[in-house]
Protein backbone atom coordinates (compact mmCIF):
# COMPACT_ATOMS: atom_id res chain seq x y z
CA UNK A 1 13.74 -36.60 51.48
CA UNK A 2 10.82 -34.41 52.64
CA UNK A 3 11.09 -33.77 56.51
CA UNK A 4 7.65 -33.75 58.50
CA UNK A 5 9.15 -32.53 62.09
CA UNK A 6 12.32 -32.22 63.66
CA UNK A 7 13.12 -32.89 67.37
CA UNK A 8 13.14 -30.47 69.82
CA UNK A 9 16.30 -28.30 69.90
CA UNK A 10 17.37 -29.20 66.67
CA UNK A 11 17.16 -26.63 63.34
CA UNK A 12 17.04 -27.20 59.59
CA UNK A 13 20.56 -25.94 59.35
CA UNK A 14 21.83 -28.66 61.45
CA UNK A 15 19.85 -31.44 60.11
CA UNK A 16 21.28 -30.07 56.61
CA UNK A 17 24.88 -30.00 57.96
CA UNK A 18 24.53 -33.94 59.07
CA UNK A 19 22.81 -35.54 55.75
CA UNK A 20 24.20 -36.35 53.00
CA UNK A 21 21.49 -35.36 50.47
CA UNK A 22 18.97 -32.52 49.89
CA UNK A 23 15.92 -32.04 52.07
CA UNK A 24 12.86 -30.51 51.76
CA UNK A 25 10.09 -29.52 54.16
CA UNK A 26 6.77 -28.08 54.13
CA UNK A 27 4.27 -27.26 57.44
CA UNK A 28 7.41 -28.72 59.32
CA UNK A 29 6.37 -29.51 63.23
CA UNK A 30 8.52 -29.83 66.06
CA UNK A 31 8.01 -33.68 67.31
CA UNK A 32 6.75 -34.30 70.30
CA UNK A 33 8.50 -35.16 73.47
CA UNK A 34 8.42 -38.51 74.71
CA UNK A 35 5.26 -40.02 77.22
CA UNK A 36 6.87 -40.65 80.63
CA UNK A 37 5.65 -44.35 80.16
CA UNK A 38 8.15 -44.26 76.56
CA UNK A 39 10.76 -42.81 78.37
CA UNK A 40 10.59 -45.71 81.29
CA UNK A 41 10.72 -48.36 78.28
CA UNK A 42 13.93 -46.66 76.97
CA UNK A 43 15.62 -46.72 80.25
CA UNK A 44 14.56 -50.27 80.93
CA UNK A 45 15.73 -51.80 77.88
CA UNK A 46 19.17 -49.40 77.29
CA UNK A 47 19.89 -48.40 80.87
CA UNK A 48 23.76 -47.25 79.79
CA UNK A 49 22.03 -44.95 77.69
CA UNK A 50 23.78 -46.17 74.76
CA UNK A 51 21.07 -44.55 72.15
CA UNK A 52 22.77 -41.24 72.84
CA UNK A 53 26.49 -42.27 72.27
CA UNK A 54 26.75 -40.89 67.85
CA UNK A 55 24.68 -37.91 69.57
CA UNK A 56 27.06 -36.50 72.43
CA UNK A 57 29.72 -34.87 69.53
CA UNK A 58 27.05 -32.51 68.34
């Protein structure tokens, strides 16, 4: 898999630790945040904030 950006606050270390297969990178980016306006549509269709759930362990 070749990574293009990572979120922010995550590393290539962790993204390592959690896949199960090599990766490889080159002129990685950090992605950018979220528009207010995507953010809205996230709350308003997943307002338990059930996106984060597999995410809250880490």
């Amino acid at each position: 898999m070749l990574l293009h950006s990572i979120h922010p606050g995550a590393d290539i270390e962790t993204i390592a630790n959690h896949t199960g297969f090599p990766i490889r990178y080159i002129n990685l980016q950090r992605t950018p945040p979220p528009t207010q306006a995507e953010m809205a549509a996230l709350q308003h269709i997943d307002p338990g904030d059930l996106r984060n759930i597999e995410f809250r362990s880490l």
